[in-house]
N, C-alpha and C. Protein backbone atom coordinates (compact mmCIF):
# COMPACT_ATOMS: atom_id res chain seq x y z
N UNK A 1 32.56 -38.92 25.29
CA UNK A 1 32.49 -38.94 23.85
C UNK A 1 32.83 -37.58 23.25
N UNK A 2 32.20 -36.60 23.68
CA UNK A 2 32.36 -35.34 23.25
C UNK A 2 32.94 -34.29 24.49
N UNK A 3 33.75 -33.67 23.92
CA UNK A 3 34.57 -32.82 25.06
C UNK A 3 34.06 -31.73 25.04
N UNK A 4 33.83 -30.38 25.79
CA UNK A 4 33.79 -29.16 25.83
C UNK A 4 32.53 -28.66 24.30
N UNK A 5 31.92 -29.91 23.99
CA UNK A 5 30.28 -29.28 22.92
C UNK A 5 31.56 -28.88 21.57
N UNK A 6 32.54 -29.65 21.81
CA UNK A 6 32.87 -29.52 20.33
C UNK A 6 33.36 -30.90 19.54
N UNK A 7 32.63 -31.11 18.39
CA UNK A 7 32.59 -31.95 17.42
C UNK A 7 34.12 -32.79 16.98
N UNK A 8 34.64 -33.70 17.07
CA UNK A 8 36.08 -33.86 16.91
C UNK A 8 35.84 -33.80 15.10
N UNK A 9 34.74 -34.48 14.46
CA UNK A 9 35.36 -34.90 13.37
C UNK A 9 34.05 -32.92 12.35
N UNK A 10 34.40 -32.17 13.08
CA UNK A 10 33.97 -31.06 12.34
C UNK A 10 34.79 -30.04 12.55
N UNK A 11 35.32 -29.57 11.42
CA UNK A 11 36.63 -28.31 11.83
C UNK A 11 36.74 -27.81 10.61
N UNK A 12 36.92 -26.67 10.47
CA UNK A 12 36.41 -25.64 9.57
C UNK A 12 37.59 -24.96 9.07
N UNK A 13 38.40 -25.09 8.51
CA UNK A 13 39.78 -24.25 7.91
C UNK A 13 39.46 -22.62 8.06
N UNK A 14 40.72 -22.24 7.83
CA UNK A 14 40.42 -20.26 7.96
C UNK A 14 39.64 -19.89 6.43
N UNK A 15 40.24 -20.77 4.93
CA UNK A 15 40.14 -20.24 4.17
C UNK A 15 38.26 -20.83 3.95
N UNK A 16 37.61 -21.56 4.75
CA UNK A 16 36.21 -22.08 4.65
C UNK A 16 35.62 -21.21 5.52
N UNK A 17 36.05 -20.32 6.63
CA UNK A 17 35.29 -19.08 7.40
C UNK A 17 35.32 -17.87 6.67
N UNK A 18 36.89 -17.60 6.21
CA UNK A 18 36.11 -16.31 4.94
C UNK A 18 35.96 -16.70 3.91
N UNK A 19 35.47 -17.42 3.22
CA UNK A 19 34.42 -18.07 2.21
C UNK A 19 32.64 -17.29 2.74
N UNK A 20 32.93 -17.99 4.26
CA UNK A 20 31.19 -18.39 4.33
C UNK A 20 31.19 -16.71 4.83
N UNK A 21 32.02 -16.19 5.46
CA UNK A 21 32.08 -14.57 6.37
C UNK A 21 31.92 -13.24 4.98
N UNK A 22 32.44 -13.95 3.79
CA UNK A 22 32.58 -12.93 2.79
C UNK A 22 31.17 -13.10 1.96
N UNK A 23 30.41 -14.31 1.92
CA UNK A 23 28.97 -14.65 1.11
C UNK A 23 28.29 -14.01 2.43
N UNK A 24 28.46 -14.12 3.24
CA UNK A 24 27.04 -13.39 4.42
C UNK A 24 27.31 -11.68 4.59
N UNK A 25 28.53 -11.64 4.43
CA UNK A 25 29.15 -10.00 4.47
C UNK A 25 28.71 -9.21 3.03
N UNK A 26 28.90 -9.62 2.06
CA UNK A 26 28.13 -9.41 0.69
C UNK A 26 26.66 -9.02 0.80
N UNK A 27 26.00 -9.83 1.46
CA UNK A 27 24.52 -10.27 1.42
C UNK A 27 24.27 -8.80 1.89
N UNK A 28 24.97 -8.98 3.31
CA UNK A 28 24.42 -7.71 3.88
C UNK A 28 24.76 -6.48 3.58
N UNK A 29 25.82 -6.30 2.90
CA UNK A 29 25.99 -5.17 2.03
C UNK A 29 25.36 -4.84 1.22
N UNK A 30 24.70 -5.84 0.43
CA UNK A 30 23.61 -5.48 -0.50
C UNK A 30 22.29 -5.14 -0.07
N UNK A 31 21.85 -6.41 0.64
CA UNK A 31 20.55 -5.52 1.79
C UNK A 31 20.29 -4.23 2.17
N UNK A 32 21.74 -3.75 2.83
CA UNK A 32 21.40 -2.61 3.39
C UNK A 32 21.61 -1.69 2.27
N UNK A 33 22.18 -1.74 0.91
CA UNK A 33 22.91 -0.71 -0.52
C UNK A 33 21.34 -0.59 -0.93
N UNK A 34 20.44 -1.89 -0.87
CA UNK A 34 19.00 -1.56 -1.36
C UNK A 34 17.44 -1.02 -0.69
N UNK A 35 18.50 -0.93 0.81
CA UNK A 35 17.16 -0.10 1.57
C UNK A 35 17.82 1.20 1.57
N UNK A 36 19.03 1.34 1.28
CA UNK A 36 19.27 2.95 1.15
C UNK A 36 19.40 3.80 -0.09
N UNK A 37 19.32 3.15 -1.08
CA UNK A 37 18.50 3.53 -2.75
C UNK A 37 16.98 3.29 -2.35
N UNK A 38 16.39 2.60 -1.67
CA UNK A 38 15.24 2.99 -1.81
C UNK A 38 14.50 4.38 -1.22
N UNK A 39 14.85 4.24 -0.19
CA UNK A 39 15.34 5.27 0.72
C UNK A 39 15.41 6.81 0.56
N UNK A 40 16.78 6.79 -0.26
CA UNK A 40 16.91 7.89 -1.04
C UNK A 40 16.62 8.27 -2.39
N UNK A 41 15.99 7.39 -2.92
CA UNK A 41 15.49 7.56 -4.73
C UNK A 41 14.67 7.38 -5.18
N UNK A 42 13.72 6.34 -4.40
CA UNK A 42 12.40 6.17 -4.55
C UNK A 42 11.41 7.18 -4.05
N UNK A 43 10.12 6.27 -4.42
CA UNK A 43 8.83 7.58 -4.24
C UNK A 43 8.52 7.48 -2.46
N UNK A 44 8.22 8.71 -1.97
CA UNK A 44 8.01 8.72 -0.88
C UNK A 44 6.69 8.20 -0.27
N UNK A 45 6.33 8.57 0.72
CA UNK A 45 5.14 7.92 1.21
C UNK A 45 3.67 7.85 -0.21
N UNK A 46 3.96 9.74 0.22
CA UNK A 46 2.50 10.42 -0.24
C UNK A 46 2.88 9.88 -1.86
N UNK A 47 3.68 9.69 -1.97
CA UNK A 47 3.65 9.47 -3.67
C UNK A 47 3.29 8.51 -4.15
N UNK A 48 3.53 6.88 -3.58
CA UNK A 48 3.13 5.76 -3.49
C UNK A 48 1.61 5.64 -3.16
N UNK A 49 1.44 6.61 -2.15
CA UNK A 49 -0.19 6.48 -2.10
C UNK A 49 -1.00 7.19 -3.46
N UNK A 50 -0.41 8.01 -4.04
CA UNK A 50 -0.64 8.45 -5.19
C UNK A 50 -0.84 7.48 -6.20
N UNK A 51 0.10 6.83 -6.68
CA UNK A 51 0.38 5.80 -7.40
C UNK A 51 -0.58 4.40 -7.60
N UNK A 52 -0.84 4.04 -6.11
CA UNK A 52 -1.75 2.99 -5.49
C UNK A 52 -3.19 3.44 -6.44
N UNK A 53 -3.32 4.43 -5.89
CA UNK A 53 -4.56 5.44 -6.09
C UNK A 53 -4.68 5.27 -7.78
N UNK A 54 -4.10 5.69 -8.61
CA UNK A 54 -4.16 5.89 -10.11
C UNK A 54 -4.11 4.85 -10.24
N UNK A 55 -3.60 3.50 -10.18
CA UNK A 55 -3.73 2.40 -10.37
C UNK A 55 -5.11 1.63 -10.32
N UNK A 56 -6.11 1.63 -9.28
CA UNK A 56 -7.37 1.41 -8.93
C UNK A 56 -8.48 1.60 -10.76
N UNK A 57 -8.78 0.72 -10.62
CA UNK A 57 -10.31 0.73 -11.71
C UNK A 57 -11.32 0.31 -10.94
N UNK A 58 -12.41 0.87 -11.14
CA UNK A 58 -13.59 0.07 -10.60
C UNK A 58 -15.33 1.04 -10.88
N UNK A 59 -15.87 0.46 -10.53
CA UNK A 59 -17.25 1.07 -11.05
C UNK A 59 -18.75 0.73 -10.75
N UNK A 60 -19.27 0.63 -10.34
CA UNK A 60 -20.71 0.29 -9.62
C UNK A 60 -21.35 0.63 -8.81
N UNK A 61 -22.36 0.31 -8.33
CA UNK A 61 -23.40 1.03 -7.73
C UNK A 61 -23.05 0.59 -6.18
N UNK A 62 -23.22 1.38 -5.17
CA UNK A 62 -22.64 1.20 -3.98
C UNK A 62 -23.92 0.61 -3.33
N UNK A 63 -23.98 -0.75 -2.75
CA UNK A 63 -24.70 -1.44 -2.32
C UNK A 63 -24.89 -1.26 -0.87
N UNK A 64 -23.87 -1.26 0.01
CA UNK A 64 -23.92 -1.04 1.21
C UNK A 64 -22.85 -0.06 1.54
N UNK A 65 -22.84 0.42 2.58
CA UNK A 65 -21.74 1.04 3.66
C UNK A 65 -21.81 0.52 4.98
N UNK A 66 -20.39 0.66 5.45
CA UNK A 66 -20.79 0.14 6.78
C UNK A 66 -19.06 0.35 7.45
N UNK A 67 -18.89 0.55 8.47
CA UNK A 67 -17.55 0.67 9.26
C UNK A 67 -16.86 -0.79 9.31
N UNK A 68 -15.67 -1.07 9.42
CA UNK A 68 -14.56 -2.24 9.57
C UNK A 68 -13.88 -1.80 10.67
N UNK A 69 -14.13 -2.55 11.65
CA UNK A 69 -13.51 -2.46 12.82
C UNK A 69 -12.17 -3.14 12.97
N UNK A 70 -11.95 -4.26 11.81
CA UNK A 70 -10.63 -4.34 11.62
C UNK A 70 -9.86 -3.35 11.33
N UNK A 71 -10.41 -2.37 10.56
CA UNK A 71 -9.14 -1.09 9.80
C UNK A 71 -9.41 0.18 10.46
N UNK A 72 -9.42 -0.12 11.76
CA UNK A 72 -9.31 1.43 12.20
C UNK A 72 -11.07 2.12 12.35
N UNK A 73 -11.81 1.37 11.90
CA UNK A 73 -12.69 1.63 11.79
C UNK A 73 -13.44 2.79 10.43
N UNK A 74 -12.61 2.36 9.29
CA UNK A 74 -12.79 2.89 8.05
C UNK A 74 -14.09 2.29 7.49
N UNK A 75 -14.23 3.96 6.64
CA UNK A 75 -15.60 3.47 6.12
C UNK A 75 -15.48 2.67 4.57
N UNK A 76 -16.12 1.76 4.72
CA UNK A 76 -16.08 0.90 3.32
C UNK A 76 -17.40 0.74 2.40
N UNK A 77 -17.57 1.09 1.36
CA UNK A 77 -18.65 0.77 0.47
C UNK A 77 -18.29 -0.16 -0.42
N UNK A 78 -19.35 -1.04 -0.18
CA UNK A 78 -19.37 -2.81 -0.94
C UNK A 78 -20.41 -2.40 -2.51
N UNK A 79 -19.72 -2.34 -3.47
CA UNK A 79 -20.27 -2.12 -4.98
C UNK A 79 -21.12 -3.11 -4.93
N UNK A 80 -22.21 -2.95 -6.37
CA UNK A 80 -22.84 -4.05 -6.89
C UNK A 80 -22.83 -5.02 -7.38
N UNK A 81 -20.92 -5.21 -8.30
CA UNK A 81 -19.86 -5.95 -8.54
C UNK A 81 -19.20 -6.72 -7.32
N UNK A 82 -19.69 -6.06 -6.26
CA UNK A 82 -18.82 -7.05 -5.06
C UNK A 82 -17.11 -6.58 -4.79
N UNK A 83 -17.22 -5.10 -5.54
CA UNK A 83 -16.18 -5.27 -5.26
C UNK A 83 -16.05 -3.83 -3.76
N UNK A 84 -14.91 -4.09 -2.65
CA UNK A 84 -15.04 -3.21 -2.15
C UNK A 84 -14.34 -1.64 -2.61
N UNK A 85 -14.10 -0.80 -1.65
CA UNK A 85 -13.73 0.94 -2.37
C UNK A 85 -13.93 1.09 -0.58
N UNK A 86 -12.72 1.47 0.29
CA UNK A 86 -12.41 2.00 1.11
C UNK A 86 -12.18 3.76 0.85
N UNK A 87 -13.47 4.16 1.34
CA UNK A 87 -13.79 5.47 1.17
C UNK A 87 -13.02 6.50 2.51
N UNK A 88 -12.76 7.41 1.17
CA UNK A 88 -11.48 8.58 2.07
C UNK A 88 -11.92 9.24 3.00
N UNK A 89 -11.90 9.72 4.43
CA UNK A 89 -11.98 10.27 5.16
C UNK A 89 -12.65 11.55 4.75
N UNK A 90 -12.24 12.81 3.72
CA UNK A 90 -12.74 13.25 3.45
C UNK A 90 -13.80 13.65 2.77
N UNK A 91 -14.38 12.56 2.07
CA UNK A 91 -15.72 12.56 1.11
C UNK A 91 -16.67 11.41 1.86
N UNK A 92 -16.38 11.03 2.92
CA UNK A 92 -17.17 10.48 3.50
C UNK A 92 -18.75 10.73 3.34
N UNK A 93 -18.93 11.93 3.80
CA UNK A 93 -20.01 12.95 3.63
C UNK A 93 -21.13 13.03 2.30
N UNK A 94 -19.69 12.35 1.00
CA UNK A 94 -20.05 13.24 -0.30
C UNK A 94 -20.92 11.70 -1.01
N UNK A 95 -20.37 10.46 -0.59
CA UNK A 95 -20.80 9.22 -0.91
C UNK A 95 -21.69 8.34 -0.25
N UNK A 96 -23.38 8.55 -0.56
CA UNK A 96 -23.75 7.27 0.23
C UNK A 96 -24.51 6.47 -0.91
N UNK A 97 -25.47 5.41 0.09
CA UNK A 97 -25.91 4.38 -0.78
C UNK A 97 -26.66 4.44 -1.88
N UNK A 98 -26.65 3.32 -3.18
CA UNK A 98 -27.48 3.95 -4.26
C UNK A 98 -26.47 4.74 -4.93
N UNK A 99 -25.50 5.44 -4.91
CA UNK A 99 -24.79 6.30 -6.01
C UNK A 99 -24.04 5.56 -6.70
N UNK A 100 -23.82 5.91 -7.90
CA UNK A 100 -22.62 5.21 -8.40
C UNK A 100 -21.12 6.10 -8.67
N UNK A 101 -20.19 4.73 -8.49
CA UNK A 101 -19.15 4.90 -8.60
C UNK A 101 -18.53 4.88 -9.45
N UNK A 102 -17.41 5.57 -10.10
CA UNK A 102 -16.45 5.21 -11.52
C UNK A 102 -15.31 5.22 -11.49
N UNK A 103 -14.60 4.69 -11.16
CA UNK A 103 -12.35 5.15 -11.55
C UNK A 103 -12.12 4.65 -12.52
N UNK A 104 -11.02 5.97 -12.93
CA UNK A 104 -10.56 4.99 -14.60
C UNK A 104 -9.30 4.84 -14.37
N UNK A 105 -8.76 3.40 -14.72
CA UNK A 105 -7.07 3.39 -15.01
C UNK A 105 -6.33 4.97 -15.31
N UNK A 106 -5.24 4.93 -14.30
CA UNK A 106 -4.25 6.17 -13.89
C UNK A 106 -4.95 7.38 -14.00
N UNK A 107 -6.46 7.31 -13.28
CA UNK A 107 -6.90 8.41 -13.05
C UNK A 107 -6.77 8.95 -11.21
N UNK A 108 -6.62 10.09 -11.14
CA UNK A 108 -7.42 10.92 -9.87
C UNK A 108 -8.29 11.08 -9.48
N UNK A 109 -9.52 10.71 -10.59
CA UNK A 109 -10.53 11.71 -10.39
C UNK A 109 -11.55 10.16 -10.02
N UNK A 110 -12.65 10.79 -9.27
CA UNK A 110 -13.58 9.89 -8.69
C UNK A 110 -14.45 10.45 -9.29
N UNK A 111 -15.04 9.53 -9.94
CA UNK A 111 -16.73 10.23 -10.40
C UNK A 111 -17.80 9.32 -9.38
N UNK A 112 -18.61 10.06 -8.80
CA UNK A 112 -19.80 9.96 -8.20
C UNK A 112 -20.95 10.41 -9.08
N UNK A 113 -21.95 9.48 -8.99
CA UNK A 113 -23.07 10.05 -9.57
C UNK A 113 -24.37 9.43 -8.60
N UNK A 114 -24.59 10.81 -8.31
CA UNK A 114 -26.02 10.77 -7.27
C UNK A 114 -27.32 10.21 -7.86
N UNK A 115 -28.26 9.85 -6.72
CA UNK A 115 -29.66 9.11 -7.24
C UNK A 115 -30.51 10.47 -7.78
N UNK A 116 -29.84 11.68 -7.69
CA UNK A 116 -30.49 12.62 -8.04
C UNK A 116 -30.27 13.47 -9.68
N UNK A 117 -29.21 12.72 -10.03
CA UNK A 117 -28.77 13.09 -11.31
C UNK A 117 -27.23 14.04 -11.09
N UNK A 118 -27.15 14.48 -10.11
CA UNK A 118 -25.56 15.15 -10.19
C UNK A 118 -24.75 14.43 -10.13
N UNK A 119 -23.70 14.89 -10.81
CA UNK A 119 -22.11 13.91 -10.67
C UNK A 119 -21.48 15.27 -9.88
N UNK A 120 -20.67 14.31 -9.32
CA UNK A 120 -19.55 15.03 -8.25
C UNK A 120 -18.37 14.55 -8.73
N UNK A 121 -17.55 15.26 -9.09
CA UNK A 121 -16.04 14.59 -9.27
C UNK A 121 -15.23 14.87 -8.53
N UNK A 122 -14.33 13.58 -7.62
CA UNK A 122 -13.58 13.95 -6.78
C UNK A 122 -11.90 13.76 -7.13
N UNK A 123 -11.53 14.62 -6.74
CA UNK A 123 -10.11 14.28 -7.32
C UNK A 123 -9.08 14.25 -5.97
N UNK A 124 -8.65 12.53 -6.00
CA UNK A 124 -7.56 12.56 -4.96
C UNK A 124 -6.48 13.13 -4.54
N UNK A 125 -5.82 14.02 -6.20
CA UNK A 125 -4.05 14.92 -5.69
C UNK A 125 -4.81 15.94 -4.57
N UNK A 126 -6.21 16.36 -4.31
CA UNK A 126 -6.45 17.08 -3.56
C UNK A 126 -6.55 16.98 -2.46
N UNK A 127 -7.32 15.31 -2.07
CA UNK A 127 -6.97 14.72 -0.47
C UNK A 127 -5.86 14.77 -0.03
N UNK A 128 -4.56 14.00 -1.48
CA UNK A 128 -3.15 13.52 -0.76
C UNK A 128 -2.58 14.73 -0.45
N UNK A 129 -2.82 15.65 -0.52
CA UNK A 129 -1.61 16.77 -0.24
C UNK A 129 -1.45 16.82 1.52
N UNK A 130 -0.34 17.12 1.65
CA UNK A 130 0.24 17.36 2.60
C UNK A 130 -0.62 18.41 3.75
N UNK A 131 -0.86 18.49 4.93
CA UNK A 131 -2.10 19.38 5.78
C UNK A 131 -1.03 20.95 5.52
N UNK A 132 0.01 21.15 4.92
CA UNK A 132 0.48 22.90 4.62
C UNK A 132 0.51 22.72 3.32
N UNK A 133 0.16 22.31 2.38
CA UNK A 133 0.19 22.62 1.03
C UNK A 133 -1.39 23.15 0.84
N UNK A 134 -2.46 22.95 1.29
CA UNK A 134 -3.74 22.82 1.30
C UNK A 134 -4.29 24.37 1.52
């Protein structure tokens, strides 16, 4: 019925292969034109984490702490809102239970306020920097 795995009644003209060779050749020209503007023009790592960062709102009283062994084993404090706040490596120290928390839309700054009455303000452009800018 079938000779050599090829189809008698399917056959493809030259001008129907560069049709389909010039829509997949396009594609990938563009693919790769938009990972290399991103690449080269967009925000870099640390800047995006910047960005992420100023973006964040949130505010409440830190209910628990406790490690996630899913993430590396990061420390996480669960608000009174329920909401979580994956706490930075470096202020680990500076945040425990009972304090409250504050971020404001496109801010840096972390306000902590202790069960003792001090506020601590932390400001992230100071974590993100680079380990030689510091």
């Amino acid at each position: 019925m079938f000779r050599n795995n090829k189809h008698p009644d399917f056959v493809i003209s030259g001008l129907d292969k560069a049709i389909v060779y010039s829509i997949g050749g396009c594609f990938m020209l563009w693919l790769l034109g938009m990972s290399l503007y991103g690449a080269l023009f967009g925000p870099t790592f640390q800047e995006q984490v910047r960005i992420d960062f100023s973006n964040e709102i949130f505010e409440g009283r830190v209910d628990t702490i406790y490690h996630e062994g899913q993430n590396r084993n990061a420390l996480v404090a669960i608000l009174s809102n329920q909401q979580k706040y994956y706490i930075t490596p470096e202020w680990e120290t500076l945040i425990s239970i009972d304090d409250s928390l504050q971020k404001k839309y496109n801010s840096f700054i972390l306000e902590v306020y202790s069960k003792d009455g001090k506020v601590k303000k932390l400001d992230f452009r100071e974590v993100s920097k680079p380990e030689f800018y510091r």
